[in-house]
C-alpha atoms as a PDB file:
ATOM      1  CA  UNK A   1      52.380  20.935 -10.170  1.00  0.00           C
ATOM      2  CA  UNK A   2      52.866  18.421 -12.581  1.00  0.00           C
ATOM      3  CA  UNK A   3      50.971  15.049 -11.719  1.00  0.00           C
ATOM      4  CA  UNK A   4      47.459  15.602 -10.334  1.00  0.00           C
ATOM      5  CA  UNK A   5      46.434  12.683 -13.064  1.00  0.00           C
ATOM      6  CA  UNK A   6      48.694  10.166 -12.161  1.00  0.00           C
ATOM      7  CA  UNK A   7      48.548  10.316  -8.595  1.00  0.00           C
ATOM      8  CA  UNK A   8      44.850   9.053  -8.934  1.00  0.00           C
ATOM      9  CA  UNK A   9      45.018   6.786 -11.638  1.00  0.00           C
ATOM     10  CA  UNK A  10      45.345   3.133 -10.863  1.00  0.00           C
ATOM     11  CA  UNK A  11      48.392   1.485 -12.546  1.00  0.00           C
ATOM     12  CA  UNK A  12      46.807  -2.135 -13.533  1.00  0.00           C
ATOM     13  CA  UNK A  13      50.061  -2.649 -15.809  1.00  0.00           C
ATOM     14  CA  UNK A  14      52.214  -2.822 -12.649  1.00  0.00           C
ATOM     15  CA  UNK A  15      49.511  -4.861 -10.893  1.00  0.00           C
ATOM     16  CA  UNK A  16      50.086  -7.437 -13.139  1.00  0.00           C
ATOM     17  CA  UNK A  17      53.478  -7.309 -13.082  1.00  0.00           C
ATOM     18  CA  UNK A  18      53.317  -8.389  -9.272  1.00  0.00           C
ATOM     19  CA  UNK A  19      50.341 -10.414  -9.153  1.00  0.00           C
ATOM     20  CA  UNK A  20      50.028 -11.459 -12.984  1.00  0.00           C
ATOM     21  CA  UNK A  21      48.683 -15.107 -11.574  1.00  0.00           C
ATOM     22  CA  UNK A  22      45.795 -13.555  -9.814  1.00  0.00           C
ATOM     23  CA  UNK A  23      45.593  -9.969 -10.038  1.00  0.00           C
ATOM     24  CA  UNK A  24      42.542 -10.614  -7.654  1.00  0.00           C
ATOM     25  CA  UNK A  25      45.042 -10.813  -4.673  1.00  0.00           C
ATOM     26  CA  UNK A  26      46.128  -6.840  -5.277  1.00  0.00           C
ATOM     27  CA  UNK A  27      42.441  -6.272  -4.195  1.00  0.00           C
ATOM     28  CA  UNK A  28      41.939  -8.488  -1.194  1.00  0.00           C
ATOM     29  CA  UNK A  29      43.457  -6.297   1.677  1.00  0.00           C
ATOM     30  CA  UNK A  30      42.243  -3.046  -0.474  1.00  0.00           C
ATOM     31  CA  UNK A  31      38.856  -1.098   0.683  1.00  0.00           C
ATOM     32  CA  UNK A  32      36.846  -0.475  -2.523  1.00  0.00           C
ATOM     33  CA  UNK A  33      34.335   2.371  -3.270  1.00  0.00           C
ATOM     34  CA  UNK A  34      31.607   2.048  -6.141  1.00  0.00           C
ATOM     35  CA  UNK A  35      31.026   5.386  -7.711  1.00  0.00           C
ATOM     36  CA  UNK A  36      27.490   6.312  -7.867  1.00  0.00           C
ATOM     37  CA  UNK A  37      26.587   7.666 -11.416  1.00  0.00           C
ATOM     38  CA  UNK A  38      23.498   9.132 -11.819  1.00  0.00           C
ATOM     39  CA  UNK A  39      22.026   7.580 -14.929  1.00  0.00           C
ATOM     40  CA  UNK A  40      22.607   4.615 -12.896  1.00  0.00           C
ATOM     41  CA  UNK A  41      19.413   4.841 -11.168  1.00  0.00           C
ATOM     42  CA  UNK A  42      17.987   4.291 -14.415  1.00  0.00           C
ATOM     43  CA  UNK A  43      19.841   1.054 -14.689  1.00  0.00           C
ATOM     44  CA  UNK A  44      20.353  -0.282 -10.913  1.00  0.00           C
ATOM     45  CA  UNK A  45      22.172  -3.207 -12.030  1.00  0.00           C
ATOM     46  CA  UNK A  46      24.927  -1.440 -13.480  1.00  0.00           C
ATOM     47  CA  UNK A  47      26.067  -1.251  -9.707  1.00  0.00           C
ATOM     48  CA  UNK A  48      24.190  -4.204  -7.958  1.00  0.00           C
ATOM     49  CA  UNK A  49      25.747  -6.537 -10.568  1.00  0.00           C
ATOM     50  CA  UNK A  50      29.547  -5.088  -9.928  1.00  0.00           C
ATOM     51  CA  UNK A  51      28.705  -5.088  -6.089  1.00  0.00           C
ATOM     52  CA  UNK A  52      27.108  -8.785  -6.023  1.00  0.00           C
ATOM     53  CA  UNK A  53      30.612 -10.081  -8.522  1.00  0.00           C
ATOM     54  CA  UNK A  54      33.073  -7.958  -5.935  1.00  0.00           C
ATOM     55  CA  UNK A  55      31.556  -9.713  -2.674  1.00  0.00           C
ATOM     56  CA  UNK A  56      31.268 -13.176  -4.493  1.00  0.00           C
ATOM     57  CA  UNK A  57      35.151 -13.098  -4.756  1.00  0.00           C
ATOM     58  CA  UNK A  58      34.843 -12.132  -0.839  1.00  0.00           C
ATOM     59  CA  UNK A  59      36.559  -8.278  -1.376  1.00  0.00           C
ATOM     60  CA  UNK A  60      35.655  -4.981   0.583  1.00  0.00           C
ATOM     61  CA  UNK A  61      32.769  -3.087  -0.903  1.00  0.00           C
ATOM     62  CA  UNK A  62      31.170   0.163  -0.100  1.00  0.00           C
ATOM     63  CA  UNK A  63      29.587   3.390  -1.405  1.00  0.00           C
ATOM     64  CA  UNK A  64      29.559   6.927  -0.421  1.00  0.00           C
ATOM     65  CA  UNK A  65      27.308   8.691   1.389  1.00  0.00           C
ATOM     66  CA  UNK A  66      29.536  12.171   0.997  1.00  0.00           C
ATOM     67  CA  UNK A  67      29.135  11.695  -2.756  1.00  0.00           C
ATOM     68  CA  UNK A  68      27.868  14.145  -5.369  1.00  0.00           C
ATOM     69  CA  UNK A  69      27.177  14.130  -8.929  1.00  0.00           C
ATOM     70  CA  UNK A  70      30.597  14.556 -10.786  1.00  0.00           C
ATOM     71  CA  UNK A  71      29.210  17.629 -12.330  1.00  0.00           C
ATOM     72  CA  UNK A  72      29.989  16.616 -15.858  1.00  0.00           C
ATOM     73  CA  UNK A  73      26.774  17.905 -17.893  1.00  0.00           C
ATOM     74  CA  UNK A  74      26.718  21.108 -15.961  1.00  0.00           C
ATOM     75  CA  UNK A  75      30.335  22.351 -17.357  1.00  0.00           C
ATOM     76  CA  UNK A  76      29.537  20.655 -21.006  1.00  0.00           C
ATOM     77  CA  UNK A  77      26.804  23.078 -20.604  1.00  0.00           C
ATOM     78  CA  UNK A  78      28.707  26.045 -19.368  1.00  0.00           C
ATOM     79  CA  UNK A  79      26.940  25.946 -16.047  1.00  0.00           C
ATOM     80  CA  UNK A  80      29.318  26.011 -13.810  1.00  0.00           C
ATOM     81  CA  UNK A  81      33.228  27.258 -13.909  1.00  0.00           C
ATOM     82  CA  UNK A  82      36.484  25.001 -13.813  1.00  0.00           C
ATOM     83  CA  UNK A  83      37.114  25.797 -10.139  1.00  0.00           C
ATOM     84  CA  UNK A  84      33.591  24.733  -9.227  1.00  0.00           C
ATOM     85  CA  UNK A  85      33.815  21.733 -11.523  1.00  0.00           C
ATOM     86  CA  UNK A  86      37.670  21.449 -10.073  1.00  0.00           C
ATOM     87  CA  UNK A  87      36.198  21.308  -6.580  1.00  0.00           C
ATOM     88  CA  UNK A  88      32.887  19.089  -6.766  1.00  0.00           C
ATOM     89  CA  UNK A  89      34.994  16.510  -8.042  1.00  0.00           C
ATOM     90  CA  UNK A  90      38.087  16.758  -5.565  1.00  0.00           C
ATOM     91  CA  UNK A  91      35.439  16.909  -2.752  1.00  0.00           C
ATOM     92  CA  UNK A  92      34.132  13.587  -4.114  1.00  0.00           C
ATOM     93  CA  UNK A  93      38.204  12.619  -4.117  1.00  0.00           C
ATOM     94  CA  UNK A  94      38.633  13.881  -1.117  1.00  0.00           C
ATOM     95  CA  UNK A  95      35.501  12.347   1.248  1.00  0.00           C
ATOM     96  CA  UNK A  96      36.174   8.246  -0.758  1.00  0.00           C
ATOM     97  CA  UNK A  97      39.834   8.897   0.079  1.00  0.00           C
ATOM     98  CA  UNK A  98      38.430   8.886   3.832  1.00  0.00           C
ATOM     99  CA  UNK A  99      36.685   5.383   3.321  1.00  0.00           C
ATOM    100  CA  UNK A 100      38.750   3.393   0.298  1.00  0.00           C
ATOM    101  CA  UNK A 101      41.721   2.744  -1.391  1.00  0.00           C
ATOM    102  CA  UNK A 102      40.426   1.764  -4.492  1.00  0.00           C
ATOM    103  CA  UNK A 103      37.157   3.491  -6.385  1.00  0.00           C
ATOM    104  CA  UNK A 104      35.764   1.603  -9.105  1.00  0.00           C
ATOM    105  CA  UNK A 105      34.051   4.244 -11.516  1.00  0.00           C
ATOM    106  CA  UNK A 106      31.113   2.680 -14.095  1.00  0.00           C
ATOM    107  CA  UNK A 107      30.450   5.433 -15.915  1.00  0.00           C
ATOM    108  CA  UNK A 108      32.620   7.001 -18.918  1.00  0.00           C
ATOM    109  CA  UNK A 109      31.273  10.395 -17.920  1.00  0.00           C
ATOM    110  CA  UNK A 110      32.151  10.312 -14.075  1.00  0.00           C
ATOM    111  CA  UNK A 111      35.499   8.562 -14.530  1.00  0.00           C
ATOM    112  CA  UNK A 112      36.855  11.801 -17.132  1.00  0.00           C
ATOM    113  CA  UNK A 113      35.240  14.163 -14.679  1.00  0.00           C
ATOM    114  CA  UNK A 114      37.126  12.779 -11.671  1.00  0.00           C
ATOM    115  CA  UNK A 115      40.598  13.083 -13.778  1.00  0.00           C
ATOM    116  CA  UNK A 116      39.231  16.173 -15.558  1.00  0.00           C
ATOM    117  CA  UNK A 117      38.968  17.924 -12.350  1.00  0.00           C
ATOM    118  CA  UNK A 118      42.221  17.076 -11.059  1.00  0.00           C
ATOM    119  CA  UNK A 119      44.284  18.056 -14.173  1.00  0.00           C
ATOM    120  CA  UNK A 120      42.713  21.653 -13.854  1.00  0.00           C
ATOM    121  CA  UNK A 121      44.090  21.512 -10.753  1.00  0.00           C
ATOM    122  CA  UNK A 122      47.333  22.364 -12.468  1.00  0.00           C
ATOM    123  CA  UNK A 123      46.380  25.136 -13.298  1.00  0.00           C
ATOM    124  CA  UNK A 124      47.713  27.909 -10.335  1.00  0.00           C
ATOM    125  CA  UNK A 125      44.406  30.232 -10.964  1.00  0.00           C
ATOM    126  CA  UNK A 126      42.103  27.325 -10.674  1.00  0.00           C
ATOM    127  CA  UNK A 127      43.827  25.873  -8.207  1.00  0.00           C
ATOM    128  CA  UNK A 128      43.769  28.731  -6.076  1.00  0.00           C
ATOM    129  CA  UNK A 129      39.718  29.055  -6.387  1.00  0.00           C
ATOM    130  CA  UNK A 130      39.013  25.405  -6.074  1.00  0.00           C
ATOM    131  CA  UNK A 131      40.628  25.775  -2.719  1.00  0.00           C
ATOM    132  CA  UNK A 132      39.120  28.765  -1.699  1.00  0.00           C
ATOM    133  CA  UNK A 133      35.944  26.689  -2.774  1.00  0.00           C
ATOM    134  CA  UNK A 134      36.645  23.588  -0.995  1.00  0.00           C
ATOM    135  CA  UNK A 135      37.588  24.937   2.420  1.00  0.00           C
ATOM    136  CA  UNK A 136      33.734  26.144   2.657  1.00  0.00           C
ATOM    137  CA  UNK A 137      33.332  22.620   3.145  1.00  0.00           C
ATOM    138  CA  UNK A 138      36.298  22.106   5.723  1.00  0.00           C
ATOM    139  CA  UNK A 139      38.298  20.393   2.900  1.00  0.00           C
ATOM    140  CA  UNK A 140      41.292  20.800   0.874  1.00  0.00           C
ATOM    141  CA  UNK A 141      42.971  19.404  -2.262  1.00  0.00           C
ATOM    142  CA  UNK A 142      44.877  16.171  -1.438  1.00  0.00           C
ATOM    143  CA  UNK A 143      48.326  16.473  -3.000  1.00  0.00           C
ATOM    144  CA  UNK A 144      48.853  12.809  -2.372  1.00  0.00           C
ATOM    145  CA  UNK A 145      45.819  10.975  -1.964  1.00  0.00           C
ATOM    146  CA  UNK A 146      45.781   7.210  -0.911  1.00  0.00           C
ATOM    147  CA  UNK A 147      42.802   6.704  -3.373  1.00  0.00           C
ATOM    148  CA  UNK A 148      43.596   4.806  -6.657  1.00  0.00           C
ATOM    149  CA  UNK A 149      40.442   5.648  -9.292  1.00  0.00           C
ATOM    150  CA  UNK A 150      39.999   2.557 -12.027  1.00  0.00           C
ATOM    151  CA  UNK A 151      37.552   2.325 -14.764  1.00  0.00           C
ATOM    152  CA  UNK A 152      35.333  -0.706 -14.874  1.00  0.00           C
ATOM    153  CA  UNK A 153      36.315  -1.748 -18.160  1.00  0.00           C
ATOM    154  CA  UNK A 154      39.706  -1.218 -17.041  1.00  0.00           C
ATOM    155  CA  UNK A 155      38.981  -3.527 -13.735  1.00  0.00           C
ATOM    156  CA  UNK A 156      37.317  -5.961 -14.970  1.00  0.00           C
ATOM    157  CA  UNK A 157      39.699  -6.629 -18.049  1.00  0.00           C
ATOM    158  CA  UNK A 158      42.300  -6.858 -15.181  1.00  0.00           C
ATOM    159  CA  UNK A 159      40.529  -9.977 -13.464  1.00  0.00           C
ATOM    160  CA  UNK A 160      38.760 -11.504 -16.839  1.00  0.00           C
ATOM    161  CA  UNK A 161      40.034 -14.762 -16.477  1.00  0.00           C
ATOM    162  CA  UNK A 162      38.810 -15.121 -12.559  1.00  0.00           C
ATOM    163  CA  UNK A 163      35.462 -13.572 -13.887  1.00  0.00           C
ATOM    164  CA  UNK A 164      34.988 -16.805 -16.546  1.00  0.00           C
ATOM    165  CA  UNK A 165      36.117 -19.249 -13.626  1.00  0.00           C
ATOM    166  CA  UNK A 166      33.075 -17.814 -11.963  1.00  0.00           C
ATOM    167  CA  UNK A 167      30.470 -18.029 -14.669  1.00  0.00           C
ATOM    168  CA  UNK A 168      27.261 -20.236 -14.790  1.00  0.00           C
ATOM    169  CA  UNK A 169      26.725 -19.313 -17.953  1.00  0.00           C
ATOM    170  CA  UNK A 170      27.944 -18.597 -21.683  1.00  0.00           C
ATOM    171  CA  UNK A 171      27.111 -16.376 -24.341  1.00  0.00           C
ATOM    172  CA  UNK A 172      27.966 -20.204 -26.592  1.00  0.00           C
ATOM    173  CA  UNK A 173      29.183 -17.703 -29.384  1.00  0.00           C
ATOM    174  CA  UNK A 174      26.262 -14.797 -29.367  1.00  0.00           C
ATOM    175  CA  UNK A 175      27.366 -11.821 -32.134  1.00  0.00           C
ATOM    176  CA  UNK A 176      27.958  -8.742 -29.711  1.00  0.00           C
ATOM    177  CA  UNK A 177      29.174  -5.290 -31.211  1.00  0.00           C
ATOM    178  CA  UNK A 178      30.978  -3.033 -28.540  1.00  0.00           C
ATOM    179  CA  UNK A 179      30.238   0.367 -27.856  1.00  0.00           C
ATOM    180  CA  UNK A 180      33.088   1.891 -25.443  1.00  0.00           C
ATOM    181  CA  UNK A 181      32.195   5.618 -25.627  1.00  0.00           C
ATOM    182  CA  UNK A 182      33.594   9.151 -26.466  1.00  0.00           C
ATOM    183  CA  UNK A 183      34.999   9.840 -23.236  1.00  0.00           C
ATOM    184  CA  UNK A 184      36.799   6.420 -23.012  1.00  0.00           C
ATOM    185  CA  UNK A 185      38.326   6.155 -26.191  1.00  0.00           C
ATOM    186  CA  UNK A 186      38.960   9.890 -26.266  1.00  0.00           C
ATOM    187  CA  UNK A 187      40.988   9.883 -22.593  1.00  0.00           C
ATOM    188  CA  UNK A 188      44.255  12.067 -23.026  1.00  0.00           C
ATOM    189  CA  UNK A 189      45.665   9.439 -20.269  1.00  0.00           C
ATOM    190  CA  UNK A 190      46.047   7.059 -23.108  1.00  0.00           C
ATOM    191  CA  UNK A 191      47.541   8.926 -25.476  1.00  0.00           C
ATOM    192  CA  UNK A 192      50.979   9.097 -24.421  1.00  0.00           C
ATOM    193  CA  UNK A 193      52.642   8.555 -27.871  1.00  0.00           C
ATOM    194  CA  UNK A 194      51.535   7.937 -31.328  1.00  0.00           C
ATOM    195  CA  UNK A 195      51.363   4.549 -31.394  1.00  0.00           C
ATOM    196  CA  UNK A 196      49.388   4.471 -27.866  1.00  0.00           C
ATOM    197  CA  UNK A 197      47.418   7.610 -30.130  1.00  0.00           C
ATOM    198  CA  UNK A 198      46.076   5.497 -32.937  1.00  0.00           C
ATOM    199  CA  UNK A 199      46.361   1.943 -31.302  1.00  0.00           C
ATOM    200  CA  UNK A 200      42.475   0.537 -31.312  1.00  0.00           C
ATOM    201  CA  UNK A 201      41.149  -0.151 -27.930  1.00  0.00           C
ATOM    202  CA  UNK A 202      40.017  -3.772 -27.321  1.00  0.00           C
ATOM    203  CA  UNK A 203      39.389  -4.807 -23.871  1.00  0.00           C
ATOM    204  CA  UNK A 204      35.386  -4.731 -23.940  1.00  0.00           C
ATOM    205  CA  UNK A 205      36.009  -7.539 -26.543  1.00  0.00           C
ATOM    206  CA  UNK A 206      38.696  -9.330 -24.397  1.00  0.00           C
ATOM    207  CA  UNK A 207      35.902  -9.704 -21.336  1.00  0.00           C
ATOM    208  CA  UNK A 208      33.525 -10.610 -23.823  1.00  0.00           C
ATOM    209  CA  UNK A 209      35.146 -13.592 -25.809  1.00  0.00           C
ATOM    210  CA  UNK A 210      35.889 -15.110 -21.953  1.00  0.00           C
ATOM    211  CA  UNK A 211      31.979 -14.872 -21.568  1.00  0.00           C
ATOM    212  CA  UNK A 212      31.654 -16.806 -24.464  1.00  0.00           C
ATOM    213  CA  UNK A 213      30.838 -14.306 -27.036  1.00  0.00           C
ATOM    214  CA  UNK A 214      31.402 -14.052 -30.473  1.00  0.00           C
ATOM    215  CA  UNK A 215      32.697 -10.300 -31.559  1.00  0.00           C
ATOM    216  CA  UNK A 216      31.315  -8.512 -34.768  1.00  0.00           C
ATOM    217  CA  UNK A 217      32.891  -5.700 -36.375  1.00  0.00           C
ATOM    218  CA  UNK A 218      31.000  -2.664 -37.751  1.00  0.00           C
ATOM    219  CA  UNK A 219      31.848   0.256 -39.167  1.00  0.00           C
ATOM    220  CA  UNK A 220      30.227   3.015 -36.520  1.00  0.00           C
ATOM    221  CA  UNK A 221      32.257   0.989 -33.607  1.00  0.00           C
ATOM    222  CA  UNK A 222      33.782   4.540 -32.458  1.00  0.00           C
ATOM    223  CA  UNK A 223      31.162   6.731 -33.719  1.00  0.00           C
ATOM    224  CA  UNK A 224      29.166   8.746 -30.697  1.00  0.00           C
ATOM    225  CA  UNK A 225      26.006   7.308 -29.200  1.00  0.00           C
ATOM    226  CA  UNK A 226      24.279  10.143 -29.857  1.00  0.00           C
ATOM    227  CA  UNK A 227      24.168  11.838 -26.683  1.00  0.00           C
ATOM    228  CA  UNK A 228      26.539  14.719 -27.146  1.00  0.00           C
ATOM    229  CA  UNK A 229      26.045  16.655 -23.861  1.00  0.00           C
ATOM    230  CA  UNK A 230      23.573  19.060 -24.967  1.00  0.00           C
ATOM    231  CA  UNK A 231      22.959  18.048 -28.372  1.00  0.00           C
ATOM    232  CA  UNK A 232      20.402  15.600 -27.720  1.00  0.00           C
ATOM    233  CA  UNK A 233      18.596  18.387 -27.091  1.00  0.00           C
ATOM    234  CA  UNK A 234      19.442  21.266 -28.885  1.00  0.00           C
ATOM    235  CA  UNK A 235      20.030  19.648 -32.143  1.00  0.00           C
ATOM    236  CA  UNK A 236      17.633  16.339 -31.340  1.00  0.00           C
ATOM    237  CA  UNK A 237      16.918  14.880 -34.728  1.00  0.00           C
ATOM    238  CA  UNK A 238      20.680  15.200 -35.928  1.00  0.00           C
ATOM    239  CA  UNK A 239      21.796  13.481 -32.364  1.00  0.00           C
ATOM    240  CA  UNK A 240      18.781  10.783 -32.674  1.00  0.00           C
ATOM    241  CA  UNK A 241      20.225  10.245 -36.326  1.00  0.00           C
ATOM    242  CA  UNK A 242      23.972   9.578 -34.815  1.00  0.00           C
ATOM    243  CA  UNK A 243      22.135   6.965 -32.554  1.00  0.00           C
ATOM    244  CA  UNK A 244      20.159   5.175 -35.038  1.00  0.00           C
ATOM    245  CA  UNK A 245      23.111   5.003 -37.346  1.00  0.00           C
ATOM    246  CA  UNK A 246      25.324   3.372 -35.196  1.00  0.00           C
ATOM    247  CA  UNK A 247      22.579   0.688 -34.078  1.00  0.00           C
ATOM    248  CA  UNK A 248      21.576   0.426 -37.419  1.00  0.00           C
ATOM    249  CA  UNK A 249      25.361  -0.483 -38.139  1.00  0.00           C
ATOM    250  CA  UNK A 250      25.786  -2.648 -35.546  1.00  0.00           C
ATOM    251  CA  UNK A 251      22.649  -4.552 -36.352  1.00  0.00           C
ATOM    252  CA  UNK A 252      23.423  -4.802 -40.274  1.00  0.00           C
ATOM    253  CA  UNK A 253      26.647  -6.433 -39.184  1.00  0.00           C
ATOM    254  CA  UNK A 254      24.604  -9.366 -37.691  1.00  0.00           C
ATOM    255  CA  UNK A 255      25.571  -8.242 -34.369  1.00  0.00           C
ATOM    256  CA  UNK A 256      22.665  -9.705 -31.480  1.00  0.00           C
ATOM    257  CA  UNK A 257      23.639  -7.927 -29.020  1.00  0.00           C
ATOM    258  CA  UNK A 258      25.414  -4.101 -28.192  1.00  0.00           C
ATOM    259  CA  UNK A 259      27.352  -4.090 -25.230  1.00  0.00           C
ATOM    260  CA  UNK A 260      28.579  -0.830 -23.695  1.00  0.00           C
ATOM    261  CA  UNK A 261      30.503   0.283 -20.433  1.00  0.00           C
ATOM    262  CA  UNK A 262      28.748   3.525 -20.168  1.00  0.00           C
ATOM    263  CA  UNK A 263      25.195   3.847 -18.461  1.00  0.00           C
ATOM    264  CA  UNK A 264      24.464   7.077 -20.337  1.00  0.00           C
ATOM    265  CA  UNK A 265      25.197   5.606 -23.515  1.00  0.00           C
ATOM    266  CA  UNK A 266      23.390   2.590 -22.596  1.00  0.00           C
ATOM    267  CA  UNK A 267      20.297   5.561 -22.163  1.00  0.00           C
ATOM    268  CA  UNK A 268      20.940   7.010 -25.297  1.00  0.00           C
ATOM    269  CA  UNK A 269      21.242   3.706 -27.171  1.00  0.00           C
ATOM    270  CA  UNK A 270      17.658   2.216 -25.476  1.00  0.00           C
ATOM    271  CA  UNK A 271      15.765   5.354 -24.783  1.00  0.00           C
ATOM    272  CA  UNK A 272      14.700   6.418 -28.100  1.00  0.00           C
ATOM    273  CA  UNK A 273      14.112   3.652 -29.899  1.00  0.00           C
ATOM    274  CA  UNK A 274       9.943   4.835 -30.462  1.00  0.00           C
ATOM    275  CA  UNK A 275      11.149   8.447 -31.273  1.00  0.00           C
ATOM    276  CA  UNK A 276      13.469   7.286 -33.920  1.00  0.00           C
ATOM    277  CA  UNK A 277      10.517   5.266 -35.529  1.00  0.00           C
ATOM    278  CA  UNK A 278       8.314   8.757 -35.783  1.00  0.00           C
ATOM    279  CA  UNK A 279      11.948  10.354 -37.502  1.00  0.00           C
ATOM    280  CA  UNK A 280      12.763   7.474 -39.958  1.00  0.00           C
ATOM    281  CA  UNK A 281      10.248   4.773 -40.297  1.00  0.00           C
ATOM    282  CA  UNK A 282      11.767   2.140 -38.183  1.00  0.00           C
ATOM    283  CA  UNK A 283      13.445   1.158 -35.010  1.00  0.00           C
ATOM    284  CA  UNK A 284      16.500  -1.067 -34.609  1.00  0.00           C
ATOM    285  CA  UNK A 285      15.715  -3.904 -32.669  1.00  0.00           C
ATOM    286  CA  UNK A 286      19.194  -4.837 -31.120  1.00  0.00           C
ATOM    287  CA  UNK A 287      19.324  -4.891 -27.483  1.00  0.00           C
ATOM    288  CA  UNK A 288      21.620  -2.780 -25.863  1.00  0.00           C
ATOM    289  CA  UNK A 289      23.311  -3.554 -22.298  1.00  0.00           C
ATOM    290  CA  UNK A 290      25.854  -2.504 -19.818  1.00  0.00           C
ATOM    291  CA  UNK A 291      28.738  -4.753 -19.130  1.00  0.00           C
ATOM    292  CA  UNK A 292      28.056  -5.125 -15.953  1.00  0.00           C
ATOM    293  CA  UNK A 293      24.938  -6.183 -16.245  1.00  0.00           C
ATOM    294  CA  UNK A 294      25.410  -8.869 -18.909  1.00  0.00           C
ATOM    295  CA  UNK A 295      28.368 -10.475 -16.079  1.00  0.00           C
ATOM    296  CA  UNK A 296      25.437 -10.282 -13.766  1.00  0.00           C
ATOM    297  CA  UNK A 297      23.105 -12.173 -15.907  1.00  0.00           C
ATOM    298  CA  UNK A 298      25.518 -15.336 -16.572  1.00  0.00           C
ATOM    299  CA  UNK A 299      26.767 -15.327 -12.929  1.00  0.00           C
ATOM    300  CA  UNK A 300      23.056 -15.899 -11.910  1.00  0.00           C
ATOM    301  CA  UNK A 301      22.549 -13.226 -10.128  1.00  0.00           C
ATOM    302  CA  UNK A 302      18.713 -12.724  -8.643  1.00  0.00           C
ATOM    303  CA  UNK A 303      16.829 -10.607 -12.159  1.00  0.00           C
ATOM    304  CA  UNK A 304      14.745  -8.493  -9.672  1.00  0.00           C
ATOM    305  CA  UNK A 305      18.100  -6.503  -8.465  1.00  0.00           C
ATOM    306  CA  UNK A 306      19.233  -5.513 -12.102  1.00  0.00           C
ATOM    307  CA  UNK A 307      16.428  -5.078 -14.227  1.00  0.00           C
ATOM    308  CA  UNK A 308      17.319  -6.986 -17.352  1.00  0.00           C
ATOM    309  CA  UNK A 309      13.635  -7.707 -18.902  1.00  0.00           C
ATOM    310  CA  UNK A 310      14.431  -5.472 -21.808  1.00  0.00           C
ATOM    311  CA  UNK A 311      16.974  -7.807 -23.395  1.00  0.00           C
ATOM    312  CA  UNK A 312      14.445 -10.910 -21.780  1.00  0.00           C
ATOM    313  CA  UNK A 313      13.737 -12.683 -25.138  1.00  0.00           C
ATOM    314  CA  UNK A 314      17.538 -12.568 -25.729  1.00  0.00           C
ATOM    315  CA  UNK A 315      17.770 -14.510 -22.053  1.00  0.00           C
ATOM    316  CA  UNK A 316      15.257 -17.180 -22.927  1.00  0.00           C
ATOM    317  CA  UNK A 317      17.397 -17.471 -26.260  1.00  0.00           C
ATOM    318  CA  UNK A 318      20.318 -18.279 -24.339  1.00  0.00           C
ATOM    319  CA  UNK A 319      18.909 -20.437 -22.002  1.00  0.00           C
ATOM    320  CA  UNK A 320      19.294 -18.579 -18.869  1.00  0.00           C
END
C-alpha cells in the first residue's frame, strides 16, 4: 500500500521541467480548489488575496462547499482516533477530487493533515476503519485520485517570477524575517535523504526578494511560534515566552517586517502581543503578515477584502 503520499502531492519539480518558461501554463486548463482553513476567518485575506492573484492571471478558481475542518487540533489533542482523523481528511480528498485538479492549501496545519491522513492510510487496521467510516457518508478512499494537493509557499515559489511581472508595488528593500512553521519545515515529504534532511529551506525568501524585499537573518528563524497545539494553553506563559522570543529575535535583527505562510502562526505571532506585555514588560512591535496577504497589498488589491490595517503605518511607510 505503499504511496498514499505521493499520489496527492503535486510534483512542481517536473512542472518545471515541462513548462520551466512559464510554469503558469501547467495551471491554465487545470480546475483549482482553495482550501478553507479555519483560522482563516480570522484573516480573510489570506484567501481573498490568493483568489483575487489566481483570477488576475485568468485561471479556474473555486472552493468547497463539501469541506470540513482538517481535524488537525482535535488529534494533537487526542480527540479523535487515526481512522476518524484518516477519514475527515480523505472525505475532504475525496468531495475536491469531484470539483478540481489542483487544491492549493494556505495553511501549514491543513496541508500536513491532508498528507497525514493519507499516509495512515497505509496502515491495513486504519485503513480498514477509515473505510468503514467513510462509507457512512457514501464515500470511499480514492486509490488514485485525480487531485494534486500543493502548498502555497510551494505554488507561489513555482510562479514567482510571473507574480513580480504583476506587481504595482515594491517592498524598495524593506528588512523582512521569515517565519515558515513547524509543520512545514518539519514535513517527512522532504526528507528523503540527508542532505534533503539538513538542507535549509528558502523559498519564503525567494518570493520575497522578487517583491522587492530585503531578507534578515535571526537566530529563532526555525524556532516554534508558540502555538504548540495545546500548549498555548496548558502551559501558556512558557508558549507566550517561545512567541515573544522569536519576535523579539526577529526584531533585534532589524527585521521590519515578519512574514509567515501559516495563518495560525500568523494568530499566534499577532494575538498576544498585550498579554506578553502583562508577562514581561514589553511588547514587540514588528508586524507580522501572511504571504498572501503582503502579494495582495503590492498588487493593489481593494484593503476592505483583506484586512491589512494592522501593519497600516508600515503601508503608508511604503507608499502604498
Amino acid at each position: 500500500m505503499e504511496g498514499y503520499i505521493k499520489s496527492v502531492v503535486l510534483d512542481t519539480d517536473e512542472i518545471l521541467q515541462t513548462y520551466n518558461d512559464n510554469p503558469l501554463d501547467f495551471f491554465k486548463d487545470k480546475k483549482i480548489c482553495l482550501f478553507k482553513a479555519c483560522l482563516e476567518y480570522y484573516y480573510p485575506g489570506i484567501r481573498t488575496c490568493l483568489k483575487s492573484m489566481l483570477e488576475d492571471f485568468d485561471l479556474q478558481v473555486s472552493t468547497s462547499l463539501e469541506q470540513s475542518c482538517c481535524s488537525g487540533t482535535f488529534l494533537q489533542r487526542n480527540l479523535i482516533t487515526r481512522a476518524q482523523f484518516a477519514a475527515i481528511n480523505e472525505r475532504n480528498i475525496v468531495s475536491i477530487n469531484e470539483i478540481a485538479d489542483i487544491l492549493i492549501v494556505s495553511c501549514n496545519g491543513c496541508y500536513l493533515s491532508l498528507l497525514r491522513g493519507r499516509k495512515f492510510l497505509n496502515s491495513k487496521d486504519i485503513r480498514e476503519k477509515t473505510t468503514k467510516i467513510l462509507k457512512e457518508f457514501k464515500k470511499d478512499i480514492l486509490f488514485s485520485p485525480k487531485l494534486k494537493i500543493v502548498h502555497v509557499i510551494d505554488f507561489l515559489h513555482l510562479i514567482r517570477e510571473q507574480i513580480g511581472e504583476r506587481l504595482k508595488y515594491s517592498l524598495n528593500g524593506l528588512k523582512c524575517a521569515v517565519h515558515y512553521g513547524c509543520h512545514y519545515l518539519n514535513l517527512l515529504l522532504d526528507k528523503k535523504d540527508i542532505h534533503s534532511f539538513i538542507a535549509p529551506k528558502n523559498k519564503l525568501e525567494d518570493i520575497l526578494t522578487i517583491l522587492g524585499g530585503s531578507i534578515i537573518e535571526y537566530q529563532e528563524r526555525d524556532s516554534c511560534c508558540g502555538w504548540g497545539a495545546s500548549q498555548n494553553v496548558i502551559h501558556r506563559d512558557e508558549a507566550l515566552q517561545i512567541t515573544f522570543n522569536k519576535l523579539k529575535s526577529a526584531e533585534s535583527a532589524g527585521a521590519e517586517l515578519l512574514v509567515t505562510n501559516c495563518p495560525t502562526c500568523l494568530y499566534s505571532l499577532n494575538k498576544f502581543r498585550d498579554d506578553m506585555k502583562d508577562l514581561f514588560g514589553e511588547s514587540p512591535q514588528i508586524p507580522a503578515v501572511h504571504i498572501n496577504e503582503l502579494i495582495g497589498v503590492l498588487m493593489e488589491y481593494e484593503c476592505d477584502k483583506y484586512c491589512i490595517e494592522r501593519i497600516s503605518p508600515l503601508i503608508e511607510e511604503l507608499k502604498i
